[in-house]
N, C-alpha and C. Protein backbone atom coordinates (compact mmCIF):
# COMPACT_ATOMS: atom_id res chain seq x y z
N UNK A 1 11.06 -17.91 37.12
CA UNK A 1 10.07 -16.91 36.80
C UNK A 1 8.84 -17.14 37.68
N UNK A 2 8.56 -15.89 38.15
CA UNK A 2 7.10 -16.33 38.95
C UNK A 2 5.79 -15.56 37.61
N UNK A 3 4.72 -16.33 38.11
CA UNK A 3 3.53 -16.08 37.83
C UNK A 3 1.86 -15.49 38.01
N UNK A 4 1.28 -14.82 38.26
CA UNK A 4 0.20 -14.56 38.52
C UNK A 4 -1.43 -14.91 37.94
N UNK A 5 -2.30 -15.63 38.72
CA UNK A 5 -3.40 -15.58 38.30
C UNK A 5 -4.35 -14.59 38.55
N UNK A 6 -5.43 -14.38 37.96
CA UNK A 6 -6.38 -13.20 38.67
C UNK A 6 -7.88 -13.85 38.42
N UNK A 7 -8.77 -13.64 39.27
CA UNK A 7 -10.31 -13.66 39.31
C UNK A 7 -10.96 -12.44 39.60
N UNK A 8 -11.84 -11.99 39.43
CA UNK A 8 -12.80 -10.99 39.63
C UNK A 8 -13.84 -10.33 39.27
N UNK A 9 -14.83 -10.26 40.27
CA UNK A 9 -16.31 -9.96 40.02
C UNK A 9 -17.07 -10.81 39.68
N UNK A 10 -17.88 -10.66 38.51
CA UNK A 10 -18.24 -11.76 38.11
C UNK A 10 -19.06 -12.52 39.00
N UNK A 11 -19.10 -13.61 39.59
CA UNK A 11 -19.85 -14.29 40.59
C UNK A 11 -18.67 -14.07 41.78
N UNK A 12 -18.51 -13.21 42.17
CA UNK A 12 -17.28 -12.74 43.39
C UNK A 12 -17.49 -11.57 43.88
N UNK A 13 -18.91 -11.99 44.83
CA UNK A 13 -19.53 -10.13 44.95
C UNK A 13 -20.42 -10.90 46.02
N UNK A 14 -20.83 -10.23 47.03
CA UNK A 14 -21.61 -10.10 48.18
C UNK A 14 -22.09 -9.04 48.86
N UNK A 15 -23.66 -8.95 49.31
CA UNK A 15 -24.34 -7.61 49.88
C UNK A 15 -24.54 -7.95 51.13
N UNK A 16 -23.85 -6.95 52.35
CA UNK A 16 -23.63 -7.00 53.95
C UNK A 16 -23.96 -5.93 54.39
N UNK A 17 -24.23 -5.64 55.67
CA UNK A 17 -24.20 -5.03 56.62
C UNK A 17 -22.99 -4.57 56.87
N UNK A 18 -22.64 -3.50 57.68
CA UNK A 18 -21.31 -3.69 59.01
C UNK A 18 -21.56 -1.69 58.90
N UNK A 19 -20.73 -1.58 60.08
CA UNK A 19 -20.37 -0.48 60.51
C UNK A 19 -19.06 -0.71 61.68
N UNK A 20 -17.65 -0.02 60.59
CA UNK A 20 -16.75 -0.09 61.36
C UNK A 20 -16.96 1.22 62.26
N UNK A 21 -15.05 0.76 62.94
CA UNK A 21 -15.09 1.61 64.29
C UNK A 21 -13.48 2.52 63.98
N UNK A 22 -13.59 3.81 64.02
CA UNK A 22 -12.73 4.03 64.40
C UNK A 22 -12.57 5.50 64.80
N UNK A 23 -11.22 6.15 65.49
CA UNK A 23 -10.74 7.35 65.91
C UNK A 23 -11.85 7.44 67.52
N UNK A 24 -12.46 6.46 67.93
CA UNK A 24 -13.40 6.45 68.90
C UNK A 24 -15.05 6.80 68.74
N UNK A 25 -15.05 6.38 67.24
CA UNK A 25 -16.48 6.80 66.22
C UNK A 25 -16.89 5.03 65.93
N UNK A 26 -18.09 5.36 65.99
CA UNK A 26 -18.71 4.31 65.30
C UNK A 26 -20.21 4.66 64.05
N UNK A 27 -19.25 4.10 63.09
CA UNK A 27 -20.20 4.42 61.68
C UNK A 27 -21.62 4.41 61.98
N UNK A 28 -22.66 4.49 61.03
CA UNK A 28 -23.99 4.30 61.16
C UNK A 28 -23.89 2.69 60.50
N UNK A 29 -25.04 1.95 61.10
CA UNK A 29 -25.21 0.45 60.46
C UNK A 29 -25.21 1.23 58.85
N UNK A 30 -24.98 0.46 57.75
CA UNK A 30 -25.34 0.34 56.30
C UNK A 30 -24.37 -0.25 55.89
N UNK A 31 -24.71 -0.76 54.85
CA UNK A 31 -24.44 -2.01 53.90
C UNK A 31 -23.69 -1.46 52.69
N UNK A 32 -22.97 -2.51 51.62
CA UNK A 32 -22.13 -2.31 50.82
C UNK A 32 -22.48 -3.76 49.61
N UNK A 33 -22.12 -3.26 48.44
CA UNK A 33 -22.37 -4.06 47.51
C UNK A 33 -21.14 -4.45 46.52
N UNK A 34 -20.39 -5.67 48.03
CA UNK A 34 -19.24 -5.71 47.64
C UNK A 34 -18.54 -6.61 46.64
N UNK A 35 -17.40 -6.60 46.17
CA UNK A 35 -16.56 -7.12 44.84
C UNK A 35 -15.71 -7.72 45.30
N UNK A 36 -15.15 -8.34 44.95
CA UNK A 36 -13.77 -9.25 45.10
C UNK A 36 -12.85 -9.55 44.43
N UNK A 37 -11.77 -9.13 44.23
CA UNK A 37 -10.52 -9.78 43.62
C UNK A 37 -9.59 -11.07 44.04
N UNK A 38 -9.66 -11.59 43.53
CA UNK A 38 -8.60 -12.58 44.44
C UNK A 38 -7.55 -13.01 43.20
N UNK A 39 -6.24 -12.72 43.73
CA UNK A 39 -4.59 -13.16 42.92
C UNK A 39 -4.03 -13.51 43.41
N UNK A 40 -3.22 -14.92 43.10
CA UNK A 40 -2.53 -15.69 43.52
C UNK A 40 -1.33 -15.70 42.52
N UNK A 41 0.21 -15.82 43.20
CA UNK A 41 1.51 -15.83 42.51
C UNK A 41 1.96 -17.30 43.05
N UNK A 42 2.77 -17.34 41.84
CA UNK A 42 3.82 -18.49 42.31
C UNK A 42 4.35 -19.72 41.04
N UNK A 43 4.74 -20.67 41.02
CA UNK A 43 5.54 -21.01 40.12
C UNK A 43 4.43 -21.24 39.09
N UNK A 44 5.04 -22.36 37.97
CA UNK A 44 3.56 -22.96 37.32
C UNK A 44 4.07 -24.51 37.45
N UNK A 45 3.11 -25.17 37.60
CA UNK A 45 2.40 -26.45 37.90
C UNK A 45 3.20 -27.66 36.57
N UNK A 46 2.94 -28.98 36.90
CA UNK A 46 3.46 -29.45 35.48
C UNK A 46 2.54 -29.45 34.05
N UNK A 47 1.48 -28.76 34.63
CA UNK A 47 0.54 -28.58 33.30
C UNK A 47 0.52 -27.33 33.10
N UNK A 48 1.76 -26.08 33.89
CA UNK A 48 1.40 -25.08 33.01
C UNK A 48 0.34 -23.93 33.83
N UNK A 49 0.19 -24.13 34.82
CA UNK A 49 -0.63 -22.59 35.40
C UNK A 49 -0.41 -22.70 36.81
N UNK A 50 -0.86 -21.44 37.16
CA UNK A 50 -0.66 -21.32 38.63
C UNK A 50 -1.32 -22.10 39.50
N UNK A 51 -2.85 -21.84 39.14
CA UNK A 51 -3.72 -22.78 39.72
C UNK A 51 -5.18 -22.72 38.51
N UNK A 52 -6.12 -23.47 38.95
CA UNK A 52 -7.38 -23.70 37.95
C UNK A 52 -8.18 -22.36 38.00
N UNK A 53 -8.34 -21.53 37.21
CA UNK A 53 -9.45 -20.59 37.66
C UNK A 53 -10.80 -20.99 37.98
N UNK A 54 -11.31 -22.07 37.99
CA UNK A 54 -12.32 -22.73 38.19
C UNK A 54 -12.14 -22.73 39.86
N UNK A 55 -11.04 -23.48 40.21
CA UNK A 55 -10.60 -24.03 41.40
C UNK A 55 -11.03 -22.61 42.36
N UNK A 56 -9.77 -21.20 41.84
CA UNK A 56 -9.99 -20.31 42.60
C UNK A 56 -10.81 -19.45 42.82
N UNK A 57 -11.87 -19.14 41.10
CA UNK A 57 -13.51 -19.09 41.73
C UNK A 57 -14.61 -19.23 42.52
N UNK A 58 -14.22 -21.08 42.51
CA UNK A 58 -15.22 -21.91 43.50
C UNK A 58 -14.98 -21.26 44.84
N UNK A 59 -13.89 -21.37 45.29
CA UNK A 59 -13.63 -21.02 46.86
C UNK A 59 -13.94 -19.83 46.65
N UNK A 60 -13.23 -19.01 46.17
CA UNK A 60 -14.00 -17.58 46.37
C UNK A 60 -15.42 -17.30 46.69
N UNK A 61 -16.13 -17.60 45.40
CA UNK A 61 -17.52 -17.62 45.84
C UNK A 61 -18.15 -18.48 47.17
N UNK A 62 -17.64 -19.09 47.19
CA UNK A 62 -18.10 -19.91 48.78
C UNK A 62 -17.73 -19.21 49.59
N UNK A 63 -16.40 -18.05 49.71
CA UNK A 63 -16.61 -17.38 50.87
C UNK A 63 -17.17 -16.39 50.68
N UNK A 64 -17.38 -15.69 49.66
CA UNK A 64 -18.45 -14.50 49.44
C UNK A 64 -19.96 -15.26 49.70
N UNK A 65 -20.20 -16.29 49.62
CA UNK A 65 -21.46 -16.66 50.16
C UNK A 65 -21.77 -16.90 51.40
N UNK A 66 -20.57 -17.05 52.02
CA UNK A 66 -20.84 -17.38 53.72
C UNK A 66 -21.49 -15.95 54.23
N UNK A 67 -20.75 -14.80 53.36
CA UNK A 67 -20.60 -13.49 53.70
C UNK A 67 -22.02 -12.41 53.24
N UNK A 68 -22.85 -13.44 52.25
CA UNK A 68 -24.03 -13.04 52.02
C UNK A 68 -25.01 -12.34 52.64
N UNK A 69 -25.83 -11.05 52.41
CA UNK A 69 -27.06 -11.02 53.06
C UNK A 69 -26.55 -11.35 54.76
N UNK A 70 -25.74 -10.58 55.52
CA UNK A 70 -25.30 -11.13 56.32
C UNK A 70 -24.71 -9.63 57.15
N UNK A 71 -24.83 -9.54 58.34
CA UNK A 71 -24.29 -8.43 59.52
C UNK A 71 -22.59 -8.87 59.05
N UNK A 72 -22.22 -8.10 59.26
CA UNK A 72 -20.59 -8.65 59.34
C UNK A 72 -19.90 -8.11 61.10
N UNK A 73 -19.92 -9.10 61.92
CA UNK A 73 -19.72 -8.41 63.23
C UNK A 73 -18.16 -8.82 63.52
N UNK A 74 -17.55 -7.84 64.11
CA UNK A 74 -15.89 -7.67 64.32
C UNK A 74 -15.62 -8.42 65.30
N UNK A 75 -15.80 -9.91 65.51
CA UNK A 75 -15.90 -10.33 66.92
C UNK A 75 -14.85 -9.85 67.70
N UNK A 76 -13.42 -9.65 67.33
CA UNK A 76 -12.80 -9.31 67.69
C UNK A 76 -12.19 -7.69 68.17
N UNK A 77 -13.65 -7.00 68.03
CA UNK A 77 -13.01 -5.98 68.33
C UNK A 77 -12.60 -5.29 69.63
N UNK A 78 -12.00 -4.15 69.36
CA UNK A 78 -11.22 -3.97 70.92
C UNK A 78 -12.12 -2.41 70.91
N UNK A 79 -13.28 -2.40 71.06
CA UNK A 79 -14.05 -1.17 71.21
C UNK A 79 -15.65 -1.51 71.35
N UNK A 80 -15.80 -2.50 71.07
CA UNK A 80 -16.91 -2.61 70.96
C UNK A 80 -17.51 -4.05 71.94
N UNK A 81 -18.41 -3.43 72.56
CA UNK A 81 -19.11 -4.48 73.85
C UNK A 81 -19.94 -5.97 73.09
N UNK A 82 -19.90 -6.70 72.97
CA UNK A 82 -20.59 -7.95 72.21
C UNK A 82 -20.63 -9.09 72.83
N UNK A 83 -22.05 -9.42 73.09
CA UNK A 83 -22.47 -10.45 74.06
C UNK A 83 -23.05 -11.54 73.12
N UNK A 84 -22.68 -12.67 73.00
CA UNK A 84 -23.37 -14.04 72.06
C UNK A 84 -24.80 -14.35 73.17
N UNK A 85 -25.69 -14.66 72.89
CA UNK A 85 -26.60 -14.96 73.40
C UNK A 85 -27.09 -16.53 73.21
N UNK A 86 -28.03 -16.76 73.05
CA UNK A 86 -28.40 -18.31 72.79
C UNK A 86 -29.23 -18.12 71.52
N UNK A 87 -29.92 -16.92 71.12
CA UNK A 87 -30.22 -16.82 69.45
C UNK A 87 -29.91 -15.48 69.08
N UNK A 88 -29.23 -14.44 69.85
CA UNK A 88 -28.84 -13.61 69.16
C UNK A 88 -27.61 -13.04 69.40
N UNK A 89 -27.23 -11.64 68.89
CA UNK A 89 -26.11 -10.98 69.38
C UNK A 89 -26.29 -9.58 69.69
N UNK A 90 -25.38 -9.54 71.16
CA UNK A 90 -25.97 -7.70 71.63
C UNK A 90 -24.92 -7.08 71.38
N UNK A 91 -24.70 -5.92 70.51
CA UNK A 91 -23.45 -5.17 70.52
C UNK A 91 -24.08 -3.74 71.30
N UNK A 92 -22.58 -3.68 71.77
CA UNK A 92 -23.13 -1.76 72.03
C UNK A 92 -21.72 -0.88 72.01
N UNK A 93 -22.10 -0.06 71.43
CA UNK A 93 -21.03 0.92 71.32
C UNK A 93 -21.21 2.16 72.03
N UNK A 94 -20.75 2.91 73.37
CA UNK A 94 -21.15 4.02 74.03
C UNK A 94 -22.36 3.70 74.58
N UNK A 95 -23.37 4.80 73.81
CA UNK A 95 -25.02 4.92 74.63
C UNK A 95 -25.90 4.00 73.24
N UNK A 96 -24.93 3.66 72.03
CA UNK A 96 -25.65 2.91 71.40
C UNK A 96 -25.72 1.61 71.35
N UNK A 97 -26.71 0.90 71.00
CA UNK A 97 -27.23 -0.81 71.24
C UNK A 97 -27.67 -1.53 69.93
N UNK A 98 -27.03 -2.49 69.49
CA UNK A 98 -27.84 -3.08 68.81
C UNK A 98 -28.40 -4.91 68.99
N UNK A 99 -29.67 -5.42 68.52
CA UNK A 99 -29.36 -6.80 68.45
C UNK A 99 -29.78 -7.44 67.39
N UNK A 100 -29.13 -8.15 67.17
CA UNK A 100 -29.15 -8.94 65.98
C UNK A 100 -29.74 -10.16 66.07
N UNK A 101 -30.46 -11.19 65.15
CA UNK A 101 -30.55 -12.56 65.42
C UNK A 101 -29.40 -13.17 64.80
N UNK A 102 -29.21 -14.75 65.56
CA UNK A 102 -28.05 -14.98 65.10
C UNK A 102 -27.60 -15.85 63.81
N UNK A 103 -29.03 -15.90 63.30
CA UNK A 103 -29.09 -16.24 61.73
C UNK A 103 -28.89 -14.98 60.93
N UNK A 104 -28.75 -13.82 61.22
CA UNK A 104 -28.39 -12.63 60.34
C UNK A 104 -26.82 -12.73 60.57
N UNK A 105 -25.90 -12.86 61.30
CA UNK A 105 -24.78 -11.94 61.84
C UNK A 105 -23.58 -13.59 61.39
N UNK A 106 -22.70 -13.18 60.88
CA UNK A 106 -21.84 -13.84 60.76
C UNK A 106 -20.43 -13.31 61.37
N UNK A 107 -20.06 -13.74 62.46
CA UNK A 107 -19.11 -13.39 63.60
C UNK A 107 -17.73 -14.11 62.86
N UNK A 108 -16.68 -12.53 62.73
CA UNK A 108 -15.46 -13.00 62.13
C UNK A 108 -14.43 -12.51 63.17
N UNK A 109 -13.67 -13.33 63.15
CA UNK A 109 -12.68 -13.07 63.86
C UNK A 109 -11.21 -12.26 63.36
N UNK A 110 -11.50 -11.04 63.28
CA UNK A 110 -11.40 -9.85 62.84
C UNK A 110 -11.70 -8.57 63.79
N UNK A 111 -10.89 -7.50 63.64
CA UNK A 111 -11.32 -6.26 64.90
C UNK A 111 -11.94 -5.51 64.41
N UNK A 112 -11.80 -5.30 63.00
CA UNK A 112 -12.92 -4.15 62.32
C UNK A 112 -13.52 -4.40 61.22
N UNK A 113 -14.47 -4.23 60.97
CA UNK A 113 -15.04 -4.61 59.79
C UNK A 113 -14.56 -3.82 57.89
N UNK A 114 -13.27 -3.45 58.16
CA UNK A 114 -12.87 -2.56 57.17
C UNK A 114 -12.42 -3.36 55.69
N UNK A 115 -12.21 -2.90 54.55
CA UNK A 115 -12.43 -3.44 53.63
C UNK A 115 -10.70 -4.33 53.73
N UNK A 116 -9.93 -3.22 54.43
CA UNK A 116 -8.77 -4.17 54.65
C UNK A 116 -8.84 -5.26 55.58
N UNK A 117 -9.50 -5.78 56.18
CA UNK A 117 -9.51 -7.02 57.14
C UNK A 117 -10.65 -7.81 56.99
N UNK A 118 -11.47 -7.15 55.96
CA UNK A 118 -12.00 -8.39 54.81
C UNK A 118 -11.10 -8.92 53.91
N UNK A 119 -10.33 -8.55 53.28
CA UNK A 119 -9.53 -9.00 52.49
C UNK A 119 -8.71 -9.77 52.89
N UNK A 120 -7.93 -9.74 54.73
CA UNK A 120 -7.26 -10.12 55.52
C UNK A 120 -8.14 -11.53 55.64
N UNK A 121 -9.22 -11.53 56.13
CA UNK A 121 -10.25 -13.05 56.04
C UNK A 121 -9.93 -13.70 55.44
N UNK A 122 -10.17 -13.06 54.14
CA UNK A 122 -10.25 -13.79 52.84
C UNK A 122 -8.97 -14.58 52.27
N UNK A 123 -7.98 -13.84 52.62
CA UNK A 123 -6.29 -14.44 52.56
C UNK A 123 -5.99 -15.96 53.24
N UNK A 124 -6.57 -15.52 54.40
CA UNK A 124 -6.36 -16.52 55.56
C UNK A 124 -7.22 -17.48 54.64
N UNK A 125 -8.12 -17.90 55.23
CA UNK A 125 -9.13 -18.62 54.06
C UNK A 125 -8.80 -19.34 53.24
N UNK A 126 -8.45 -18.30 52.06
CA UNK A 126 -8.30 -19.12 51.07
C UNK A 126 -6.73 -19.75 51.06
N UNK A 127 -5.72 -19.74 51.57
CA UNK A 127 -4.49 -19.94 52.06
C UNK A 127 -5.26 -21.85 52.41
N UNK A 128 -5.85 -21.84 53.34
CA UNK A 128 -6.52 -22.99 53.85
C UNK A 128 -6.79 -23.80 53.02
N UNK A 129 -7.69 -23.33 52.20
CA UNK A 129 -8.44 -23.88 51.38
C UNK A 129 -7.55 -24.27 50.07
N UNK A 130 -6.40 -23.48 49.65
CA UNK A 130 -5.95 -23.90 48.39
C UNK A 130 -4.79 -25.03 49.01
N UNK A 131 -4.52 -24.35 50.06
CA UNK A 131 -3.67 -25.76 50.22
C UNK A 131 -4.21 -26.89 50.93
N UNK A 132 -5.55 -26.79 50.85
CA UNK A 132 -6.38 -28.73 51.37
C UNK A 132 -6.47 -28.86 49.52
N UNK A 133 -6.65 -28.14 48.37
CA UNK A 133 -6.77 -28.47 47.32
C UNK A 133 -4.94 -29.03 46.35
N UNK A 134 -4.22 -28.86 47.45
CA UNK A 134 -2.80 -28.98 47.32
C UNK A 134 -2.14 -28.52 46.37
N UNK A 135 -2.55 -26.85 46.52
CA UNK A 135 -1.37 -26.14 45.51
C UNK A 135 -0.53 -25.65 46.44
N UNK A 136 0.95 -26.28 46.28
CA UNK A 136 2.15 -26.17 46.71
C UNK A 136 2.66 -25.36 46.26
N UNK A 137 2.77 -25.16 45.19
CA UNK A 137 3.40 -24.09 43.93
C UNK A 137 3.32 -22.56 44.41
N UNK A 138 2.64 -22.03 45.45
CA UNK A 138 2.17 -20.70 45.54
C UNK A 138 2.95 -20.12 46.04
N UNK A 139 3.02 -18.37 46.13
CA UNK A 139 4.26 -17.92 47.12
C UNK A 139 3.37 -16.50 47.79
N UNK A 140 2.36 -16.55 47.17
CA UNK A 140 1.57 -15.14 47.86
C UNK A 140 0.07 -15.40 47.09
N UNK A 141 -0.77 -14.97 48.00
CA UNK A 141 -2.49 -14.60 47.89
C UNK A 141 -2.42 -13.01 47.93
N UNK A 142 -3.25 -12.57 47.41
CA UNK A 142 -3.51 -11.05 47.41
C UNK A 142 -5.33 -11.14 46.97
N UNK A 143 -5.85 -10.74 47.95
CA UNK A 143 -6.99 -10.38 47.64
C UNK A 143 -7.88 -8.98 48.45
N UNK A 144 -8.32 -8.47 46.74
CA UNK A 144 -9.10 -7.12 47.59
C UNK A 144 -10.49 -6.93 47.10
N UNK A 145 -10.77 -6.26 47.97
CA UNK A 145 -12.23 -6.19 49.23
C UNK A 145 -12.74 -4.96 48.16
N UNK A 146 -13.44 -4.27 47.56
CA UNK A 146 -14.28 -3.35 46.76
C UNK A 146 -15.56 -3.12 47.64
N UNK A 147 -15.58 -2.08 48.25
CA UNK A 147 -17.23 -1.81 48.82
C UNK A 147 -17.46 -0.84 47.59
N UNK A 148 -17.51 -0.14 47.02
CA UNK A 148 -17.94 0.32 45.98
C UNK A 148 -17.01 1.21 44.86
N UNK A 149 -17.27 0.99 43.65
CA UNK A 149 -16.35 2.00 42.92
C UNK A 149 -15.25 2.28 42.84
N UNK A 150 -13.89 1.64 42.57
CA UNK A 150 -13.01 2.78 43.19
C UNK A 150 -12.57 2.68 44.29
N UNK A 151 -13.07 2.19 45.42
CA UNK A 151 -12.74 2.43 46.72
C UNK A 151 -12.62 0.81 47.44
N UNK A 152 -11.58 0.71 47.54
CA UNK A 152 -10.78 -0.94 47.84
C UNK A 152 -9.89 -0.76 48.81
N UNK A 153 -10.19 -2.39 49.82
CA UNK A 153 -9.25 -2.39 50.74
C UNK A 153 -8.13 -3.67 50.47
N UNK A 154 -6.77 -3.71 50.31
CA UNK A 154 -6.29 -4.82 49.76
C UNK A 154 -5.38 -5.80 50.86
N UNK A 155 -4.82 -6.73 50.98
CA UNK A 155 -3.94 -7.74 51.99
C UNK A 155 -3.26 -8.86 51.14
N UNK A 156 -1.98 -9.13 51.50
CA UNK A 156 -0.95 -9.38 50.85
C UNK A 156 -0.48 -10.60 51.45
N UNK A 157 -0.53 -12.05 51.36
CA UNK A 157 0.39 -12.75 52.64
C UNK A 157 0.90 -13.48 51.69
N UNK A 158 1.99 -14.02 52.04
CA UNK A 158 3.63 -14.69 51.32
C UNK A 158 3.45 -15.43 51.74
N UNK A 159 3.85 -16.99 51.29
CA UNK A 159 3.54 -18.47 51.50
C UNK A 159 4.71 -18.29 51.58
């Protein structure tokens, strides 16, 4: 039999910046007052659960805090011009420019800033992180991304 845990909201929420890219458009800068789900499957443990909800809180919120009050820039994207500087960052898209300092901007290695490849972060991540905390037991992370209401981006990866 497999199992599922769930976390969410609660202290699993972060306020960012970003403006994705797409169809050859680039959004206007503005921000989102985002939520987090994070679920993890897989056997149960010899005491009986998937993993600690404590355990998968903590990390959560530590990466919603990295993600704090924070630019969210696509380092990886394949549209957009982005130069690291020595204290800031220059993006430009077309005839538009922006710069950032580089205490605002937290550079992910990621192509778009969309709620699905936040969630994609966040997988990766916590994948890392639960298994330096050595849960073996797992067989999938699922965590999704809420910029507001209703409107969620989700990512799925199988251990």
């Amino acid at each position: 039999m497999e199992y599922r845990d769930r976390v969410e909201r609660n202290k699993l929420k972060f306020a960012a910046a970003h403006f994705a890219t797409f169809e050859g458009k680039c959004e206007p800068l503005h921000g989102h007052n985002y939520a987090v789900t994070i679920e993890v499957s897989g056997m149960l443990t010899d005491d009986s659960w998937v993993v600690d909800f404590s355990t998968l809180k903590s990390l959560g919120k530590a990466l919603c805090d990295e993600l704090d009050h924070k630019f969210l820039l696509q380092r990886d994207s394949r549209v957009l011009q982005i130069d690291e500087g020595m204290s800031n960052w220059k993006i430009r898209f077309l005839e538009r420019g922006f710069v950032f300092p580089k205490s605002d901007v937290i550079a992910l290695a990621i192509d778009n800033t969309t709620a699905e490849r936040l969630a994609e972060w966040f997988v990766t991540r916590l994948r890392v992180d639960l298994a330096g905390k050595g849960a073996t037991n797992l067989t999938s992370i699922t965590v999704g991304v809420e910029e507001a209401p209703g409107q969620a981006g989700w990512a799925t990866q199988a251990i």
